[in-house]
C-alpha atoms as a PDB file:
ATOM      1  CA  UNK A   1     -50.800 -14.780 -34.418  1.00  0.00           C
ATOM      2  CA  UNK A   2     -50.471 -11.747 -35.953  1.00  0.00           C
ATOM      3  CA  UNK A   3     -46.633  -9.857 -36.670  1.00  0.00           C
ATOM      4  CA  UNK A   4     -46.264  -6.503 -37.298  1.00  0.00           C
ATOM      5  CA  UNK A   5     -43.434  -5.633 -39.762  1.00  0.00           C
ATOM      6  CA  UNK A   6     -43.010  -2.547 -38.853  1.00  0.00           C
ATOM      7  CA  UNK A   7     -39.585  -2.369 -37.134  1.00  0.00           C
ATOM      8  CA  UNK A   8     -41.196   1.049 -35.498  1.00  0.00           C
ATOM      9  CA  UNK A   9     -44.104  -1.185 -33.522  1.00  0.00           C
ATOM     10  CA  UNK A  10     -41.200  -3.067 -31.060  1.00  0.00           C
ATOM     11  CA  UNK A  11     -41.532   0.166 -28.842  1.00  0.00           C
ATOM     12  CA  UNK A  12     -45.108  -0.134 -28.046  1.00  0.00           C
ATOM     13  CA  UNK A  13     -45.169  -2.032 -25.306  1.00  0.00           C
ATOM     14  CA  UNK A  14     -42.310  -0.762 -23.362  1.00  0.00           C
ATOM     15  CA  UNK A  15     -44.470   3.252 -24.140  1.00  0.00           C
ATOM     16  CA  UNK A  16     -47.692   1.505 -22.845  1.00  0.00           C
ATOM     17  CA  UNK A  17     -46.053  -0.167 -19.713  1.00  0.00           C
ATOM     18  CA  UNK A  18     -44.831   3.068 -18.891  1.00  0.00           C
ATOM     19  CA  UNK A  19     -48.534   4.973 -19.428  1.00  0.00           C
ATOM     20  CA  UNK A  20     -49.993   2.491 -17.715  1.00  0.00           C
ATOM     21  CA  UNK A  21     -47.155   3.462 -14.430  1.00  0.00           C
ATOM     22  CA  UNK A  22     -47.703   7.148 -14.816  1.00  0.00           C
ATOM     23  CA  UNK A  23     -51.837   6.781 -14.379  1.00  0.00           C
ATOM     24  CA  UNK A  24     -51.275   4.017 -11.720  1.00  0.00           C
ATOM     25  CA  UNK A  25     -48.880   6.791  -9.571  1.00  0.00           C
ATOM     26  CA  UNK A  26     -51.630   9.453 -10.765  1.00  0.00           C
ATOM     27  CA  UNK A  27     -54.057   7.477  -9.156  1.00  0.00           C
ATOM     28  CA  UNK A  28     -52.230   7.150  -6.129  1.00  0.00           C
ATOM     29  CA  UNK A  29     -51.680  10.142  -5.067  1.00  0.00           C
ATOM     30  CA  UNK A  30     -54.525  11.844  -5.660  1.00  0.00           C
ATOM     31  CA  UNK A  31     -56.449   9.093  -3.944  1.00  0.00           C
ATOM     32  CA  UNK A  32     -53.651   9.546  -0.904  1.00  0.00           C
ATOM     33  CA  UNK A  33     -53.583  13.128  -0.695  1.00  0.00           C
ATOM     34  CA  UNK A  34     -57.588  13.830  -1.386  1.00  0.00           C
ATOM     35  CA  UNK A  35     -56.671  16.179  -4.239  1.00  0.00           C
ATOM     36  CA  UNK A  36     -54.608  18.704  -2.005  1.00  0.00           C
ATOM     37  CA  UNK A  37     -52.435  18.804  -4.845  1.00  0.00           C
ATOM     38  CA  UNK A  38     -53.491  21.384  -7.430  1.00  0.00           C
ATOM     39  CA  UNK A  39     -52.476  20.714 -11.329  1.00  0.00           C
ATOM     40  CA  UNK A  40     -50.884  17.355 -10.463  1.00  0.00           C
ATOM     41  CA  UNK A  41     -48.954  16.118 -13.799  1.00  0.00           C
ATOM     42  CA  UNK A  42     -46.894  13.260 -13.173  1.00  0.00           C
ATOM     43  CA  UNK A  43     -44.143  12.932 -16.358  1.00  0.00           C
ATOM     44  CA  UNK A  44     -41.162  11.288 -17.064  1.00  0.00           C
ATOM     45  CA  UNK A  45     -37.876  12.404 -17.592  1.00  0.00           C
ATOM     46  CA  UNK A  46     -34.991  10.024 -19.048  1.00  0.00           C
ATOM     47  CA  UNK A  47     -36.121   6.755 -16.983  1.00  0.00           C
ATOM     48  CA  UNK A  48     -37.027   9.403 -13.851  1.00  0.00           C
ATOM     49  CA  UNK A  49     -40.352   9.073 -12.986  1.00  0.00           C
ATOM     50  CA  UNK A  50     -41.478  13.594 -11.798  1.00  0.00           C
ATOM     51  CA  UNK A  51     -44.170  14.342  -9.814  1.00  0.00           C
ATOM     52  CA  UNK A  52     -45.457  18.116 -10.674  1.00  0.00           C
ATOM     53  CA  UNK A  53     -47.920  20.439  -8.915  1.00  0.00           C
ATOM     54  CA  UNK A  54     -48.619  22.872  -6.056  1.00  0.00           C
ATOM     55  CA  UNK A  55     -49.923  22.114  -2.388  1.00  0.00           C
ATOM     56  CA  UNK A  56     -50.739  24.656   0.900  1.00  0.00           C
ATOM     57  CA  UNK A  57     -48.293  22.067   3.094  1.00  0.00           C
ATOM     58  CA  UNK A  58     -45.282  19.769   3.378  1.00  0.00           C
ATOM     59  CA  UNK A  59     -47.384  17.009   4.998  1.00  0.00           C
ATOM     60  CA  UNK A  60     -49.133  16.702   1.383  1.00  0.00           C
ATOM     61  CA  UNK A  61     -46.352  17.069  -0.650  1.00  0.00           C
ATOM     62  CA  UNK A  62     -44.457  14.313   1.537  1.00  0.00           C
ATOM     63  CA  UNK A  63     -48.127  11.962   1.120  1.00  0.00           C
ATOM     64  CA  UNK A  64     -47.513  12.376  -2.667  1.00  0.00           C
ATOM     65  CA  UNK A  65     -44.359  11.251  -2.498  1.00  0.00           C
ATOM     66  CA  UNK A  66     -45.031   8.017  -0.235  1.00  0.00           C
ATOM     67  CA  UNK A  67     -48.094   7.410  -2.678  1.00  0.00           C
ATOM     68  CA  UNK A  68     -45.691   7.434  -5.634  1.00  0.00           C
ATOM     69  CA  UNK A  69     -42.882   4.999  -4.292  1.00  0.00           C
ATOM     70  CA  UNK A  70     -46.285   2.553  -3.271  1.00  0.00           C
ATOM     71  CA  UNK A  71     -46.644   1.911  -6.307  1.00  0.00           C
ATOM     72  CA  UNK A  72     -45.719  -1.056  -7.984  1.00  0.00           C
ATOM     73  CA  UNK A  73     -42.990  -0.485 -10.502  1.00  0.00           C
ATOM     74  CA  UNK A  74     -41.511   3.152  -9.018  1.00  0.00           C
ATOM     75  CA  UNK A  75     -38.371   2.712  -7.783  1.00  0.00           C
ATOM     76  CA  UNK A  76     -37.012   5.114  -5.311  1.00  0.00           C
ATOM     77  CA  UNK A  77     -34.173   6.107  -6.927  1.00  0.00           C
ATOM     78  CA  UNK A  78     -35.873   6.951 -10.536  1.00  0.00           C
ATOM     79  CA  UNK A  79     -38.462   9.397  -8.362  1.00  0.00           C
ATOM     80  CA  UNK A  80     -38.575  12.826  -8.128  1.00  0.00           C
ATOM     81  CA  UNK A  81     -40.710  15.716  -6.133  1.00  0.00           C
ATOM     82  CA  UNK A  82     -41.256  19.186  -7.965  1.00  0.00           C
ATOM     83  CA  UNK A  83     -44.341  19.805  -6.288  1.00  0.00           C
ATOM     84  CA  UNK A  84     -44.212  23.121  -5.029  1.00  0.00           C
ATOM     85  CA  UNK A  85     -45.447  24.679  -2.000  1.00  0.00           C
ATOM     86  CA  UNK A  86     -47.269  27.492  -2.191  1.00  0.00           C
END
């Protein structure tokens, strides 16, 4: 096996973990809300995990939400809505 000596390389799997839990709440909510939610971005912020975009309704802006704390990993708490509606 294989050791990196670069003390820069420890990070890696913590960044991909969290890639991997932004396209997994990506997923979900555009699968949930059948892409009623224009320019969806999901992003992080400290350890939050922010959910950005626009949407006609409440109802889909509330599905997006539900679709993100699904996921495996989110955690209510670290979550947060900025999807606006228009």
């Amino acid at each position: 096996m294989l050791e990196s000596s670069d003390p820069l390389d420890t990070d890696e799997p913590e960044v991909s973990a969290i890639g991997q839990l932004i396209s997994s709440v990506e997923r979900e909510v555009r699968k949930r809300t059948s892409g009623q939610i224009r320019g969806l971005q999901i992003t992080t912020d400290g350890d939050e995990i922010v959910i950005f975009g626009t949407t006609l309704n409440y109802y889909s802006r509330q599905l997006a939400t539900h679709a993100a704390l699904d996921t495996p990993g989110v955690v209510p708490e670290k979550l947060r809505n900025e999807i606006e509606v228009l």
